[in-house]
C-alpha atoms as a PDB file:
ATOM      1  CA  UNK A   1      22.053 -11.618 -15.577  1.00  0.00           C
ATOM      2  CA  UNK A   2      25.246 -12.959 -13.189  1.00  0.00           C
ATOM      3  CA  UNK A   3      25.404 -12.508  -9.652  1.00  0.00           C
ATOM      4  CA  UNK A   4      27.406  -9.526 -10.082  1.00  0.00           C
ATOM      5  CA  UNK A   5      26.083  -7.824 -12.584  1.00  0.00           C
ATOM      6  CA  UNK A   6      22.833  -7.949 -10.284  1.00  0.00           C
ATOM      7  CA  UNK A   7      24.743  -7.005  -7.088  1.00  0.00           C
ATOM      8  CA  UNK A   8      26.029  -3.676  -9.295  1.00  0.00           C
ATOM      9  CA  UNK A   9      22.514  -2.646 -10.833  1.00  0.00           C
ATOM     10  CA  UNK A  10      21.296  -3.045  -7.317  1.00  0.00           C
ATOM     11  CA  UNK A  11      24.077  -0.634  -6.076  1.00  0.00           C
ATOM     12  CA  UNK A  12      23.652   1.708  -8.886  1.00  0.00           C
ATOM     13  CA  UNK A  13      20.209   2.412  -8.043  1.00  0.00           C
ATOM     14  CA  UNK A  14      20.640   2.510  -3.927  1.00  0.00           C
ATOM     15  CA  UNK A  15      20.292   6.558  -3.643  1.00  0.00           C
ATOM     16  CA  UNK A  16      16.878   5.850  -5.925  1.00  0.00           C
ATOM     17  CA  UNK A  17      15.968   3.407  -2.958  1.00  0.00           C
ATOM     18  CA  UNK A  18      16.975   5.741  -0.708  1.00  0.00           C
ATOM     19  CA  UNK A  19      15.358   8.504  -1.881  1.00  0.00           C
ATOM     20  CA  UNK A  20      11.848   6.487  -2.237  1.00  0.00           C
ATOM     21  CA  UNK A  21      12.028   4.893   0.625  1.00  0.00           C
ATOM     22  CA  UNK A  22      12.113   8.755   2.463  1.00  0.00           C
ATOM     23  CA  UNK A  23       9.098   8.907   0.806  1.00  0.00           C
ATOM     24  CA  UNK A  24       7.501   6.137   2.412  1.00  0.00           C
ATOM     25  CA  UNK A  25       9.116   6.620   5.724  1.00  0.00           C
ATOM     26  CA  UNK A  26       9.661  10.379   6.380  1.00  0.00           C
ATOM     27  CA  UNK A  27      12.483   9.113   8.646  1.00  0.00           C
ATOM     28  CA  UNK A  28      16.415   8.578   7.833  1.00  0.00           C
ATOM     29  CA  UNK A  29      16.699   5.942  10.020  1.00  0.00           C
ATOM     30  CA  UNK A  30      13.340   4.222   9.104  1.00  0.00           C
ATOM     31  CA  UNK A  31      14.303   4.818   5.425  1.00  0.00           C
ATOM     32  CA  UNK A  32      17.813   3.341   5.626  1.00  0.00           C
ATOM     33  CA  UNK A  33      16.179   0.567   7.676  1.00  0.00           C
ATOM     34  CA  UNK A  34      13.797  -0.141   4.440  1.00  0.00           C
ATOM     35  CA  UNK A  35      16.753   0.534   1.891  1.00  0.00           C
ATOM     36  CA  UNK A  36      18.416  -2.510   3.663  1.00  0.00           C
ATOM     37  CA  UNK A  37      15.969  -4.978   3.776  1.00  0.00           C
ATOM     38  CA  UNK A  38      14.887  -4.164   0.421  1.00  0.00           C
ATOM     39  CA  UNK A  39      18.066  -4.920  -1.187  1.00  0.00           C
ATOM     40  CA  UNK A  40      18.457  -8.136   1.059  1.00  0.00           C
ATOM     41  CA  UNK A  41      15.413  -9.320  -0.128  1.00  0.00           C
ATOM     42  CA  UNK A  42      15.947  -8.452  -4.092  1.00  0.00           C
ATOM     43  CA  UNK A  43      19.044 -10.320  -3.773  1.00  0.00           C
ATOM     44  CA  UNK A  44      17.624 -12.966  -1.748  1.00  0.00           C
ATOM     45  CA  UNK A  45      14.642 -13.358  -4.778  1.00  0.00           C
ATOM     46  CA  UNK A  46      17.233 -12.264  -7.485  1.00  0.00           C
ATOM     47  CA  UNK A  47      15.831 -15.923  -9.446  1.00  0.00           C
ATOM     48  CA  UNK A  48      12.285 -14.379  -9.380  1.00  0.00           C
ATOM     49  CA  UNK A  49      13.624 -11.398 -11.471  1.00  0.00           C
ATOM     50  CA  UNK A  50      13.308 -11.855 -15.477  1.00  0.00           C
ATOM     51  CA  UNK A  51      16.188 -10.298 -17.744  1.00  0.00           C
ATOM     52  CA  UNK A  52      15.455  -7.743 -19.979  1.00  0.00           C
ATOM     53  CA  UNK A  53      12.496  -6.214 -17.818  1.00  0.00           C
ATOM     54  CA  UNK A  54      12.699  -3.048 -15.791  1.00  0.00           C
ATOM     55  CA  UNK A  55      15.350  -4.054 -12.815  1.00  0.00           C
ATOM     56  CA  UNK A  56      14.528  -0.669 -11.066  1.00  0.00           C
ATOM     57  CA  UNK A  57      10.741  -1.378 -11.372  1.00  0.00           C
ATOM     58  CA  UNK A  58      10.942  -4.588 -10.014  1.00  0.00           C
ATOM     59  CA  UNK A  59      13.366  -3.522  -6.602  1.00  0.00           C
ATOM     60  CA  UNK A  60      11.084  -0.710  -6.089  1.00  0.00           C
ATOM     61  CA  UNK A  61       8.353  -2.789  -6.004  1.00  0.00           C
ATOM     62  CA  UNK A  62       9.957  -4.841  -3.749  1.00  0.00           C
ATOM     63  CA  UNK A  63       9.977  -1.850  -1.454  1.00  0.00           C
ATOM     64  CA  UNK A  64       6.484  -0.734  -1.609  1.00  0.00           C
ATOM     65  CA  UNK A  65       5.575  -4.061  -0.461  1.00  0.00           C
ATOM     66  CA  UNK A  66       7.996  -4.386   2.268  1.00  0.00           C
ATOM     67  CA  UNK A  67       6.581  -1.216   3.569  1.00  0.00           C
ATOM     68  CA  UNK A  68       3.153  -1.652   2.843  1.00  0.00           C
ATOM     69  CA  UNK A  69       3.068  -5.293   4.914  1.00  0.00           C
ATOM     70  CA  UNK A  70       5.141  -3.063   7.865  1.00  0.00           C
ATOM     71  CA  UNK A  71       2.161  -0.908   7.980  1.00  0.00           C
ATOM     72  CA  UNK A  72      -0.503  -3.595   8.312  1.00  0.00           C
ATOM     73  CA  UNK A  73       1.672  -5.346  11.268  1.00  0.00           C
ATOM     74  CA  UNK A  74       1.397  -2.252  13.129  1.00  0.00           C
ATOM     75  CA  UNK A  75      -2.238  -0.992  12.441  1.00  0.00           C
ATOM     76  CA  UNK A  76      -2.750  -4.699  13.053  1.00  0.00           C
ATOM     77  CA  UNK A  77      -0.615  -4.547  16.510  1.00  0.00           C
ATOM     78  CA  UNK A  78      -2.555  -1.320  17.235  1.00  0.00           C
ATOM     79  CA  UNK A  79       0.883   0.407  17.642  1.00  0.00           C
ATOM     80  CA  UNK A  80       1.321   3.557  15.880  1.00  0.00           C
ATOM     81  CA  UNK A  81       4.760   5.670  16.017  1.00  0.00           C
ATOM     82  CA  UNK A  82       5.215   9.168  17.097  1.00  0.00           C
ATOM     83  CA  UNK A  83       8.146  10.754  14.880  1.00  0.00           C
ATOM     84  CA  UNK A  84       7.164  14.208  16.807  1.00  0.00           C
ATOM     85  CA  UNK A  85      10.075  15.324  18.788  1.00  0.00           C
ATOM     86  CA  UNK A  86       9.914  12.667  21.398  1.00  0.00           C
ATOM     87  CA  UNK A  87       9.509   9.889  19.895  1.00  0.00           C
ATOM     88  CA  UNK A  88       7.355   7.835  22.019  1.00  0.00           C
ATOM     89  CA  UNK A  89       5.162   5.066  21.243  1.00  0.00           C
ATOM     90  CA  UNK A  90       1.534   4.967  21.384  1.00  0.00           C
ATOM     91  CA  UNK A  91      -0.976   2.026  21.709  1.00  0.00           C
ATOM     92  CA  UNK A  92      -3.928   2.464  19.492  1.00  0.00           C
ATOM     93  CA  UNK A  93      -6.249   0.459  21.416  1.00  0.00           C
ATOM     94  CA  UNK A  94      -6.435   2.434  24.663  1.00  0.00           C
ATOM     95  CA  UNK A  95      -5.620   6.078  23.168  1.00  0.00           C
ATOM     96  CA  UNK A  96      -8.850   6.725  21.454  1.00  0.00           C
ATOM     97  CA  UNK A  97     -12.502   4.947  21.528  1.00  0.00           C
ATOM     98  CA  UNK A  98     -14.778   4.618  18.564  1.00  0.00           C
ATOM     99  CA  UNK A  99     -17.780   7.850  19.405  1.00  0.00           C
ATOM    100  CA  UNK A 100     -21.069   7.036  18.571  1.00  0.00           C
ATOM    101  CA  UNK A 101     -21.031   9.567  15.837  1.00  0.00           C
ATOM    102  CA  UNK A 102     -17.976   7.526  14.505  1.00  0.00           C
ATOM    103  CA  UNK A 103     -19.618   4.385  14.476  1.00  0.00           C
ATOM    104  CA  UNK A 104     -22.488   5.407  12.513  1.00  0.00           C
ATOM    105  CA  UNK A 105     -19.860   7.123   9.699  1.00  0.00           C
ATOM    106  CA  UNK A 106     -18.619   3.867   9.429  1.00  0.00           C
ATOM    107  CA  UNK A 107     -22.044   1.955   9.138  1.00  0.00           C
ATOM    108  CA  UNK A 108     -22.958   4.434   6.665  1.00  0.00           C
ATOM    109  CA  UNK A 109     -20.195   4.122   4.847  1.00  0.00           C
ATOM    110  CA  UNK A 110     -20.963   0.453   4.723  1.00  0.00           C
ATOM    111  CA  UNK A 111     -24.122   0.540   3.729  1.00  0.00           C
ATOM    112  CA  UNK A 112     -23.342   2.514   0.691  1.00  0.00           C
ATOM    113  CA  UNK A 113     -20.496   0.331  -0.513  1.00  0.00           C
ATOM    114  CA  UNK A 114     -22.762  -2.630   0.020  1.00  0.00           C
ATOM    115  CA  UNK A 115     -25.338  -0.995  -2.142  1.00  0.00           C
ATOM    116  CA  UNK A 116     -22.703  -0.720  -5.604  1.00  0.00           C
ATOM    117  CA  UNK A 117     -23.672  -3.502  -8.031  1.00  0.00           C
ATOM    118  CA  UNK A 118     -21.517  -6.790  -7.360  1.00  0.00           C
ATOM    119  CA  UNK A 119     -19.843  -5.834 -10.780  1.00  0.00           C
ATOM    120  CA  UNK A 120     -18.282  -2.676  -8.962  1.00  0.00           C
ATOM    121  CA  UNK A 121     -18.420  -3.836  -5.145  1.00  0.00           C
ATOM    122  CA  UNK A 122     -16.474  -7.271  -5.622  1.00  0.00           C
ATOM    123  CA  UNK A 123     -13.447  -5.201  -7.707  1.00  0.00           C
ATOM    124  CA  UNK A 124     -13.540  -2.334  -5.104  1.00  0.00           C
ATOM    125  CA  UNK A 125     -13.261  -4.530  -1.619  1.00  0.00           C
ATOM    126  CA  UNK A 126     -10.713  -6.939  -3.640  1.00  0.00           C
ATOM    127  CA  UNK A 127      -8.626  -3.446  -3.998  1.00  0.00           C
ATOM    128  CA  UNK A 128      -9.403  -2.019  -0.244  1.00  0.00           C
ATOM    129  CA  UNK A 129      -7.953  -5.287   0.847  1.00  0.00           C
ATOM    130  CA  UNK A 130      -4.798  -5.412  -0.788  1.00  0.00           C
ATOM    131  CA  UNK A 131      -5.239  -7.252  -3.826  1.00  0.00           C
ATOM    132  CA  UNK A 132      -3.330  -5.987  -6.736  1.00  0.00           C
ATOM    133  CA  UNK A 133      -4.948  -5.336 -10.125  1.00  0.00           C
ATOM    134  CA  UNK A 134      -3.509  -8.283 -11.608  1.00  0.00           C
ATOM    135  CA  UNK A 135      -4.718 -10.628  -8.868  1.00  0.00           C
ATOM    136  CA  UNK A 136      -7.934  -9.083  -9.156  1.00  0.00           C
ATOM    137  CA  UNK A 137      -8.352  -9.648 -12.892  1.00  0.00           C
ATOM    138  CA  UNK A 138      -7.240 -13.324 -12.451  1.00  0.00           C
ATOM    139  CA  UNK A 139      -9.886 -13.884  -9.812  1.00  0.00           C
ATOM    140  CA  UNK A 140     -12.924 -11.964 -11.630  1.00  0.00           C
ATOM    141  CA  UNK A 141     -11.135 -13.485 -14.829  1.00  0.00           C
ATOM    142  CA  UNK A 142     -11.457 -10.314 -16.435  1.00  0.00           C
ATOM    143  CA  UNK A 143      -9.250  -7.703 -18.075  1.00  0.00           C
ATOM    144  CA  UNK A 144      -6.967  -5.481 -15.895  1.00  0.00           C
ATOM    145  CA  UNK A 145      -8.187  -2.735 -17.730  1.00  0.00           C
ATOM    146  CA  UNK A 146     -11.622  -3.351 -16.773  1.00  0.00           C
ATOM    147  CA  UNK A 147     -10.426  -3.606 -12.949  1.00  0.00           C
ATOM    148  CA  UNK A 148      -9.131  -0.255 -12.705  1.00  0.00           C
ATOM    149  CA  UNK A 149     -12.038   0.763 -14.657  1.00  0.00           C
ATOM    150  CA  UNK A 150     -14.731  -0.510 -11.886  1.00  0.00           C
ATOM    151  CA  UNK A 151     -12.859   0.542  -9.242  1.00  0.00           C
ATOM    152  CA  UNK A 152     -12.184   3.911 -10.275  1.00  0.00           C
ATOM    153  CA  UNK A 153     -16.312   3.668 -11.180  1.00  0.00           C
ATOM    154  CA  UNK A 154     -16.629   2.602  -7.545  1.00  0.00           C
ATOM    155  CA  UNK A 155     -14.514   5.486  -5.716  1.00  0.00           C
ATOM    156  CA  UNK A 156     -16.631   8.229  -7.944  1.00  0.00           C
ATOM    157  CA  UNK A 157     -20.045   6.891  -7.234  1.00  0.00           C
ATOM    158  CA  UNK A 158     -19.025   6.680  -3.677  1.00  0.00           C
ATOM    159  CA  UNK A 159     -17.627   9.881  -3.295  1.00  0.00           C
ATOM    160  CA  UNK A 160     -20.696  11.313  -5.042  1.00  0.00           C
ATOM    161  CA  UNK A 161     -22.780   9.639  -2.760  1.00  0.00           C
ATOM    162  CA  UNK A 162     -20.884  10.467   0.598  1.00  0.00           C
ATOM    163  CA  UNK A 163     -19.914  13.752   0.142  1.00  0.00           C
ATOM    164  CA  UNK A 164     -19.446  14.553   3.674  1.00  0.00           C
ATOM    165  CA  UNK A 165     -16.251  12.114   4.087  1.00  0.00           C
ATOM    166  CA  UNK A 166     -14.860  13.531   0.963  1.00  0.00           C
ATOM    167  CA  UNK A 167     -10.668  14.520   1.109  1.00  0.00           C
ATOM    168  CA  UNK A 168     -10.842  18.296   0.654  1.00  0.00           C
ATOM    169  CA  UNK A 169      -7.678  20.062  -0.074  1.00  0.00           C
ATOM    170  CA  UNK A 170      -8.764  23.237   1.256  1.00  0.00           C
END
């Protein structure tokens, strides 16, 4: 693929950026902000991308993981944003204090993913952490299939055994 035939696929498929990065960002701004850098980094790593695989795949991609390593600077900054109406910004650190009762959720919570079977656990923390499937199954040097399979193993045992901290849609 030439240089410009990149540089047009990558303009062909800007409102698709646009549209998913909204859906990361819930922000114009924020979302044009992501569109940007994600297209200045695809055609800063435009030699990483191999012909005759999905182009769009591999830009939007690019995007989740822009945004996704955003989000860990900030939750690792302790700065959260406020898109309310006034848009101020909040430090995490002195706005709220772990409770007692809070602490022990997370102990307990602990405890119970310490107690799954190394088979299940090691998958499972690889995944909390950020590791994607593939890098998973390279480490564990086992199929991907068998990844998603433990860790989707994992999430129902712990749900079923932590029922109180359970997402309820009601």
């Amino acid at each position: 693929m030439s240089t410009l035939e990149f540089n047009d696929a990558l303009i062909r498929i800007e409102g698709n950026l646009q549209s998913f990065a909204m859906s990361f960002t819930r922000n114009r701004e924020d979302a044009r902000d992501l569109t940007q850098e994600t297209m200045l980094k695809a055609i800063t790593y435009r030699n990483y991308y191999t012909p005759q695989t999905n182009f769009k795949a591999w830009v939007f991609t690019i995007m989740r993981n822009i945004f996704i390593n955003q989000y860990r600077r900030r939750v690792k900054s302790g700065t959260i944003f406020d898109n309310s109406k006034d848009l101020f910004l909040i430090s995490n650190s002195t706005s709220h204090e772990e409770t007692p009762l809070e602490l022990i959720s997370v102990k307990d919570i602990k405890r119970k993913i310490n107690a799954l079977s190394d088979e299940y656990k090691e998958p499972f923390e690889m995944h909390f952490a950020g590791f994607k499937y593939k890098e998973i199954a390279d480490k564990l040097n086992i199929p991907i299939g068998t990844v998603k399979s433990r860790i989707f193993i994992a999430r129902k045992r712990l749900m079923d055994q932590l029922p109180d901290y359970s997402f309820s849609a009601n």
